[in-house]
Protein backbone atom coordinates (compact mmCIF):
# COMPACT_ATOMS: atom_id res chain seq x y z
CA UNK A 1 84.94 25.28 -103.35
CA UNK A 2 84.18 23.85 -99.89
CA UNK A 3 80.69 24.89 -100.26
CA UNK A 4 80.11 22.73 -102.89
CA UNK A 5 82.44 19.66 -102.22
CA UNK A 6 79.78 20.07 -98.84
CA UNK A 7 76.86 20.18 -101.16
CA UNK A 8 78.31 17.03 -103.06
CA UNK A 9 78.96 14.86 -99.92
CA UNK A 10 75.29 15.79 -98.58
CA UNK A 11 73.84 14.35 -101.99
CA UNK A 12 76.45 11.62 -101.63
CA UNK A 13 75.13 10.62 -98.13
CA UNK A 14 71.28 11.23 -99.05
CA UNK A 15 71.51 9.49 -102.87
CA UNK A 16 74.43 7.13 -102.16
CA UNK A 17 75.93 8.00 -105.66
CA UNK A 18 79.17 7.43 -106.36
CA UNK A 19 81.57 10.13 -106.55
CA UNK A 20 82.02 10.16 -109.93
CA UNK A 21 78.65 10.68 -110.69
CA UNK A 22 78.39 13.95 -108.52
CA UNK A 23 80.13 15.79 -111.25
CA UNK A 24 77.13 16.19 -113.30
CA UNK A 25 76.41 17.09 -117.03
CA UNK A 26 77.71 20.54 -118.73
CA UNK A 27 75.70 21.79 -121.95
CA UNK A 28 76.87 24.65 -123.26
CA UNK A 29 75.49 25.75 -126.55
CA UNK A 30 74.90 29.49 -128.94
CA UNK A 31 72.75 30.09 -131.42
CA UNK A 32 72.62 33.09 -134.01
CA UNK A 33 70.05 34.18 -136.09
CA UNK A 34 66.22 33.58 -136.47
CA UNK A 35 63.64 30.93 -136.13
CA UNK A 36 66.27 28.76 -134.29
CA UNK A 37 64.65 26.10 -132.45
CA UNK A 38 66.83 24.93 -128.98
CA UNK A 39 66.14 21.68 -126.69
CA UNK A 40 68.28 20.77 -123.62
CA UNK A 41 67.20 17.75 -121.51
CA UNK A 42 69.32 16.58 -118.40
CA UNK A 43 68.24 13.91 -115.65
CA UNK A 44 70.67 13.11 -112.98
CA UNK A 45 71.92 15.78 -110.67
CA UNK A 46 74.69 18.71 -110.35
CA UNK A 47 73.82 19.64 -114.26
CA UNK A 48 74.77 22.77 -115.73
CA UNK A 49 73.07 24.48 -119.39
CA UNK A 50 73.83 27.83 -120.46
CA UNK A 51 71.81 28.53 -123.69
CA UNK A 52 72.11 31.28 -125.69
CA UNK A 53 70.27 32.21 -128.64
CA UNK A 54 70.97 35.47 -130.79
CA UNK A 55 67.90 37.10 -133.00
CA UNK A 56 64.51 36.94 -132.85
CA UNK A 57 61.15 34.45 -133.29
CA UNK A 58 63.70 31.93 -131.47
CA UNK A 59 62.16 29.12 -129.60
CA UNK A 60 63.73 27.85 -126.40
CA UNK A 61 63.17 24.52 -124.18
CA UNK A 62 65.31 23.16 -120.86
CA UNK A 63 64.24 20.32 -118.98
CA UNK A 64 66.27 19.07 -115.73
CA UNK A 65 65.18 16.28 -113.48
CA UNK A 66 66.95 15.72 -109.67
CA UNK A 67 69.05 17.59 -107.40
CA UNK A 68 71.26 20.80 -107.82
CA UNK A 69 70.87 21.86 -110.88
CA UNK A 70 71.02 24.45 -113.37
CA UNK A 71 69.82 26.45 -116.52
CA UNK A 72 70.49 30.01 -118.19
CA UNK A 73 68.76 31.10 -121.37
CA UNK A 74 69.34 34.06 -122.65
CA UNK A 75 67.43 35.53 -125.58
CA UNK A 76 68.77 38.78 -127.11
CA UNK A 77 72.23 39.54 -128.12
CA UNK A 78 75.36 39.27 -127.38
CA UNK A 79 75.99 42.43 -126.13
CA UNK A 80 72.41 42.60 -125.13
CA UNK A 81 72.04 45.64 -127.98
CA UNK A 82 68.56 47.27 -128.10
CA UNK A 83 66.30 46.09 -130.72
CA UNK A 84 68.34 42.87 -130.96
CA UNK A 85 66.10 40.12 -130.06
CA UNK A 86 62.31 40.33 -129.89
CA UNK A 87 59.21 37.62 -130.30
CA UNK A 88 61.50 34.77 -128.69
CA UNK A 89 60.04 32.38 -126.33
CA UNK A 90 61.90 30.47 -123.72
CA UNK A 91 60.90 27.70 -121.12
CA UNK A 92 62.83 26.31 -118.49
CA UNK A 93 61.03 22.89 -116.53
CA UNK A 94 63.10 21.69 -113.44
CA UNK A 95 61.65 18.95 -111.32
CA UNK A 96 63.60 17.92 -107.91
CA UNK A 97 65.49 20.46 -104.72
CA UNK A 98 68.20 23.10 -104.99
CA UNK A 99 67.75 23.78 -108.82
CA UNK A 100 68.68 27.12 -110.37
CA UNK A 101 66.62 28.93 -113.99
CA UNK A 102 67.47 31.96 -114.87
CA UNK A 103 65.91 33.90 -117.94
CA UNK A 104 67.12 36.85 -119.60
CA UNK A 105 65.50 38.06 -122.60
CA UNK A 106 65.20 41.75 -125.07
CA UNK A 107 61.72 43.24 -126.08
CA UNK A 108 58.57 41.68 -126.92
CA UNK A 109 59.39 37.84 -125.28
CA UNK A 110 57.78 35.51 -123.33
CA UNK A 111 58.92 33.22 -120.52
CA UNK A 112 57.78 30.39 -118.66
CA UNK A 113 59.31 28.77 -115.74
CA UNK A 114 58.19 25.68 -114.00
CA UNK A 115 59.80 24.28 -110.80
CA UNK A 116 58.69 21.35 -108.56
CA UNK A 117 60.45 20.49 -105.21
CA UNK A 118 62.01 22.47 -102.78
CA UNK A 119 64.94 25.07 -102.12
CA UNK A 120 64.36 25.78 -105.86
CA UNK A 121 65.15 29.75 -107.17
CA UNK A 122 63.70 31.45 -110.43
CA UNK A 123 64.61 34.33 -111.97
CA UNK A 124 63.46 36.30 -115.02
CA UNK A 125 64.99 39.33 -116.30
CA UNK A 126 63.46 40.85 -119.05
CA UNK A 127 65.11 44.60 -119.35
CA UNK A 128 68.56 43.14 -120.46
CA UNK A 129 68.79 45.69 -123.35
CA UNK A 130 68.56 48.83 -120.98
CA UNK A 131 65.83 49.99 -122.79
CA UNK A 132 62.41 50.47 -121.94
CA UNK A 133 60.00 48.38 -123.98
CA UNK A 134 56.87 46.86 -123.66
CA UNK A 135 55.03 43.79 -124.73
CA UNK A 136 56.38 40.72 -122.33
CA UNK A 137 55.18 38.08 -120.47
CA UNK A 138 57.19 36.02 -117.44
CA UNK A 139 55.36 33.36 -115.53
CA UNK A 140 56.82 31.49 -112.65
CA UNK A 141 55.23 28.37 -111.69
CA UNK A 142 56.35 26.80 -108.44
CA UNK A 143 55.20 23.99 -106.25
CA UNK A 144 57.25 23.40 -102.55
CA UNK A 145 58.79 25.03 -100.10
CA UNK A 146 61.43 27.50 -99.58
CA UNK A 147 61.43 28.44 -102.75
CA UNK A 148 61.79 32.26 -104.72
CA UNK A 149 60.84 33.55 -107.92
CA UNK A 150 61.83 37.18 -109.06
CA UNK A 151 60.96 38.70 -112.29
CA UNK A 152 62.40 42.26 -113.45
CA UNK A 153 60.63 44.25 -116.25
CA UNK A 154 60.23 47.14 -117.61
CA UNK A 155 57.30 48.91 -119.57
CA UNK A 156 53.22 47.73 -120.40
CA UNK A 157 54.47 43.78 -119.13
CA UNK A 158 52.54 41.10 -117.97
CA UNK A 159 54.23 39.47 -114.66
CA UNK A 160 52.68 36.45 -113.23
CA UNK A 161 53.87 34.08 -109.65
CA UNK A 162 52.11 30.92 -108.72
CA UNK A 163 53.76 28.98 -105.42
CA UNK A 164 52.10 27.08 -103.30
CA UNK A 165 53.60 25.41 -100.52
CA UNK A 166 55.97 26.97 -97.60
CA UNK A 167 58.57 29.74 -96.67
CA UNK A 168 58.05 30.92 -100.24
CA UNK A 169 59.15 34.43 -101.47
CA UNK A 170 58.07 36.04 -104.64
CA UNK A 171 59.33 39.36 -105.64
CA UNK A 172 58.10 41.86 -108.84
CA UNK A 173 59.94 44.38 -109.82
CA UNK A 174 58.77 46.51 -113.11
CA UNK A 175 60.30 49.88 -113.21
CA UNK A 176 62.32 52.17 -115.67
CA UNK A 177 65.89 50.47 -116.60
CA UNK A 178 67.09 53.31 -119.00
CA UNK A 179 65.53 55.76 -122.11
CA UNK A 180 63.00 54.95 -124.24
CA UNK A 181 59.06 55.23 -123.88
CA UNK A 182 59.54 57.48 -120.79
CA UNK A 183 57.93 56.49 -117.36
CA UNK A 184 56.71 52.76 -116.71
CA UNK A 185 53.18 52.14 -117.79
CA UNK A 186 50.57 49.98 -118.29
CA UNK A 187 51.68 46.60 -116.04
CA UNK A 188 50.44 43.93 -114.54
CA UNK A 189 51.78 42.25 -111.86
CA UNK A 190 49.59 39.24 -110.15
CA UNK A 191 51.28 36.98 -107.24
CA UNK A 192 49.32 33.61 -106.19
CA UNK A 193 50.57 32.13 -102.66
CA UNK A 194 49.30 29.22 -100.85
CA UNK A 195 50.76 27.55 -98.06
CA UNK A 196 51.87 29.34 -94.23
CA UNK A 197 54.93 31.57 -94.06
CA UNK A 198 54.89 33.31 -97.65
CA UNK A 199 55.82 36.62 -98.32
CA UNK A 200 54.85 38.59 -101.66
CA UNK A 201 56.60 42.17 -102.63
CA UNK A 202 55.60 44.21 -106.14
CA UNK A 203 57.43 47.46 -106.85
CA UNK A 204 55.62 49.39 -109.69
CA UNK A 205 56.75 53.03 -111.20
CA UNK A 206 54.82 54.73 -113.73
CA UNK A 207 50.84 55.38 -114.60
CA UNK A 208 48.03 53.05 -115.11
CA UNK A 209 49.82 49.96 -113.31
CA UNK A 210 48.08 46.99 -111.50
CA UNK A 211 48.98 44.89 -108.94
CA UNK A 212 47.30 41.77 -107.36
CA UNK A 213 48.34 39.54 -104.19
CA UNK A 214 45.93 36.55 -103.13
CA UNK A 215 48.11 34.73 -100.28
CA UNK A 216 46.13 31.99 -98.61
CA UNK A 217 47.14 30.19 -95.02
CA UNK A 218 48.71 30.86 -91.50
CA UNK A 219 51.32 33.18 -90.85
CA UNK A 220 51.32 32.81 -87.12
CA UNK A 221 54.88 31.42 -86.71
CA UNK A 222 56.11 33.58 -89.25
CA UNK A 223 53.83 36.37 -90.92
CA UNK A 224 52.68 36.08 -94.04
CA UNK A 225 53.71 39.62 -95.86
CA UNK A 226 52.33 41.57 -98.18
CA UNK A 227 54.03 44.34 -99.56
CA UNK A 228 53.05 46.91 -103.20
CA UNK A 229 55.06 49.76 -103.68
CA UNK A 230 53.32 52.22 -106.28
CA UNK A 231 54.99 55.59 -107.47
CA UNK A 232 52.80 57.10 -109.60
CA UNK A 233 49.08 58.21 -110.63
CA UNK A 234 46.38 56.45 -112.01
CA UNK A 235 47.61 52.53 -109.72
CA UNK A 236 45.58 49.99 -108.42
CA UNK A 237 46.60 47.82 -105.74
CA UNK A 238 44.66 44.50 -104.27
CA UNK A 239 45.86 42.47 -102.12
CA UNK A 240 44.07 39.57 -100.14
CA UNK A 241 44.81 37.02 -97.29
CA UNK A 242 42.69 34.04 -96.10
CA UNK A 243 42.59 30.89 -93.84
CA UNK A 244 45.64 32.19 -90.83
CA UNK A 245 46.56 34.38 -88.59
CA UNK A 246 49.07 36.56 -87.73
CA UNK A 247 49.61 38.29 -91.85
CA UNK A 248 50.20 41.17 -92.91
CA UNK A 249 49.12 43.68 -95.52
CA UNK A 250 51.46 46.86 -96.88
CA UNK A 251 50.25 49.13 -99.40
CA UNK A 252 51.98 52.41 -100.62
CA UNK A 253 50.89 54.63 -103.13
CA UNK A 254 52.61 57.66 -103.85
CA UNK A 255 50.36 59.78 -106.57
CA UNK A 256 46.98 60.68 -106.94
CA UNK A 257 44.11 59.06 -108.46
CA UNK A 258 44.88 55.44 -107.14
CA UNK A 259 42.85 52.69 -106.01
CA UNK A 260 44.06 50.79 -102.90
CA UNK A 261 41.84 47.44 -101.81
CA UNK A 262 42.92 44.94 -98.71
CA UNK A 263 41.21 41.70 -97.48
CA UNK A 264 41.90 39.75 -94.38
CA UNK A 265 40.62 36.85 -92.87
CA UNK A 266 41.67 35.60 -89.88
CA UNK A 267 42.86 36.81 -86.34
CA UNK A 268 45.75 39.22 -85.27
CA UNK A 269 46.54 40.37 -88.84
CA UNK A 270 47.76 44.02 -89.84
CA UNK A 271 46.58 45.70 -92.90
CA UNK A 272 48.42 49.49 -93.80
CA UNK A 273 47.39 51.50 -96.72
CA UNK A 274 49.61 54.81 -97.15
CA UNK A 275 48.60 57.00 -100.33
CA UNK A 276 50.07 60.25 -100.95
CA UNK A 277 48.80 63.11 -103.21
C-alpha cells in the first residue's frame, strides 16, 4: 500500500493530476463460449483490465495509453482444463512507462504483445493447461528501456522477442510442463536486441529445437549477455553480437548431434560453447 500511494504521488508530481484522477479505470469482463469477439481500450493512467474469455476461435484486443498500467487476458478455461481453449488469438498494445500485459492462453493460440516506453514488463504463458501441446505463436514487441519480456511454452512453438533500446531483458523458456506428446520438440525460439546493456536467455528441452540471438551495441558498462541452454539431441544454437565491447556469449548443449554457432564483433568480448555427448 505505501508502494503504490509512492507510485501515485511520483505521477502526481511528474503529471500534476489531481488526486482523484490517480485512481484509474477498472475493466473487468468474462466471456464463455466460441467466436466471441473482446475489445478493451483505456487512455489515462493507473488502469486495470482483466479479460477472460472461455472456448475457442475467440478473438482478443487491449489497448492502454499512459503511465502504470495494466492488462490480463486469459484464453482457455476456467480451470485452465486441457483441450479447453484452442485457435484463440489475443493482443495486448500498451503505449507509455511502468505498464504491465500478461497473456495466458491453452493449445494451438497465438499472441501478440506490443509495448512502447520504458520500465514496461511482458509476459506470455502459453502451457496454462499443464499439458504439452504444440502449435503456438507469442511475439513480444518492445521499444525503450528497462524493459522485459518472458514467454513460457511448451511443445513444436514458435517464440519470438524484438526490443530495442536499453537495460532490456528477454527471457524464453519452452520446456515440458506435464504429460502429453512426451519430450519438447520442434521449437523455435528467436530474440532481436538492439541498444547497450541487453541481456538475452533461451532454455530449450527436447529434440530438433532452434534457437537464435542477434544482440547489437556496447556492453562495456554493463555486458551484454547471451545465454542458450539446450538439453537434448538434434539443437541448434546461434547467437550473434555486433557494434560494442565488453559482451558476452554462453552456449550449452547437453546431447549429441547439435550445432553450436557464435559471432562477435567488437573488443574484450567472451564467447563459451560447452556441448556434451
Amino acid at each position: 500500500m505505501k508502494q503504490r500511494i509512492l507510485t501515485a504521488a511520483i505521477i502526481a508530481a511528474l503529471y500534476g493530476v489531481a488526486g482523484a484522477a490517480l485512481a484509474g479505470n477498472s475493466a473487468t469482463t468474462s466471456q464463455t463460449g466460441s467466436s466471441n469477439g473482446l475489445t478493451v481500450t483505456q487512455t489515462g493512467d493507473l488502469n486495470t483490465t482483466n479479460a477472460s474469455q472461455y472456448g475457442g476461435n475467440n478473438v482478443g484486443a487491449i489497448t492502454q495509453s499512459n503511465v502504470g498500467n495494466s492488462a490480463t487476458l486469459n484464453q482457455g478455461n476456467a480451470s485452465n482444463a486441457v483441450g479447453s481453449g484452442n485457435n484463440n488469438q489475443a493482443t495486448i498494445e500498451q503505449s507509455g512507462a511502468g505498464n504491465t500485459a500478461s497473456v495466458e492462453q491453452g493449445e494451438s493460440d497465438q499472441a501478440l504483445v506490443q509495448q512502447t516506453g520504458n520500465n514496461n514488463h511482458a509476459s506470455v504463458d502459453q502451457a496454462i493447461d499443464g499439458v504439452s501441446n504444440g502449435n503456438k505463436v507469442a511475439s513480444i514487441d518492445q521499444s525503450g528501456s528497462n524493459n522485459s519480456a518472458t514467454v513460457e511454452q511448451d511443445v513444436q512453438n514458435v517464440a519470438s522477442i524484438n526490443q530495442s533500446g536499453n537495460d532490456n531483458t528477454a527471457f524464453v523458456d519452452q520446456n515440458n510442463y506435464g504429460s502429453g506428446n512426451g519430450l519438447v520438440e520442434n521449437n523455435n525460439a528467436t530474440v532481436d536486441q538492439s541498444g547497450n546493456y541487453n541481456s538475452a536467455n533461451v532454455t530449450q528441452s527436447g529434440d530438433s529445437n532452434v534457437a537464435t540471438v542477434d544482440q547489437s551495441g556496447d556492453g562495456t558498462l554493463a555486458l551484454n549477455t547471451v545465454d542458450i541452454y539446450q538439453t537434448a539431441a538434434g539443437d541448434t544454437a546461434n547467437a550473434s553480437q555486433a557494434g560494442g565491447e565488453g559482451n558476452a556469449i554462453a552456449i550449452t548443449q547437453n546431447a549429441g548431434g547439435d550445432f553450436a554457432s557464435a559471432a562477435q564483433n567488437g573488443s574484450f568480448n567472451t564467447a563459451t560453447i560447452l556441448q556434451n555427448p
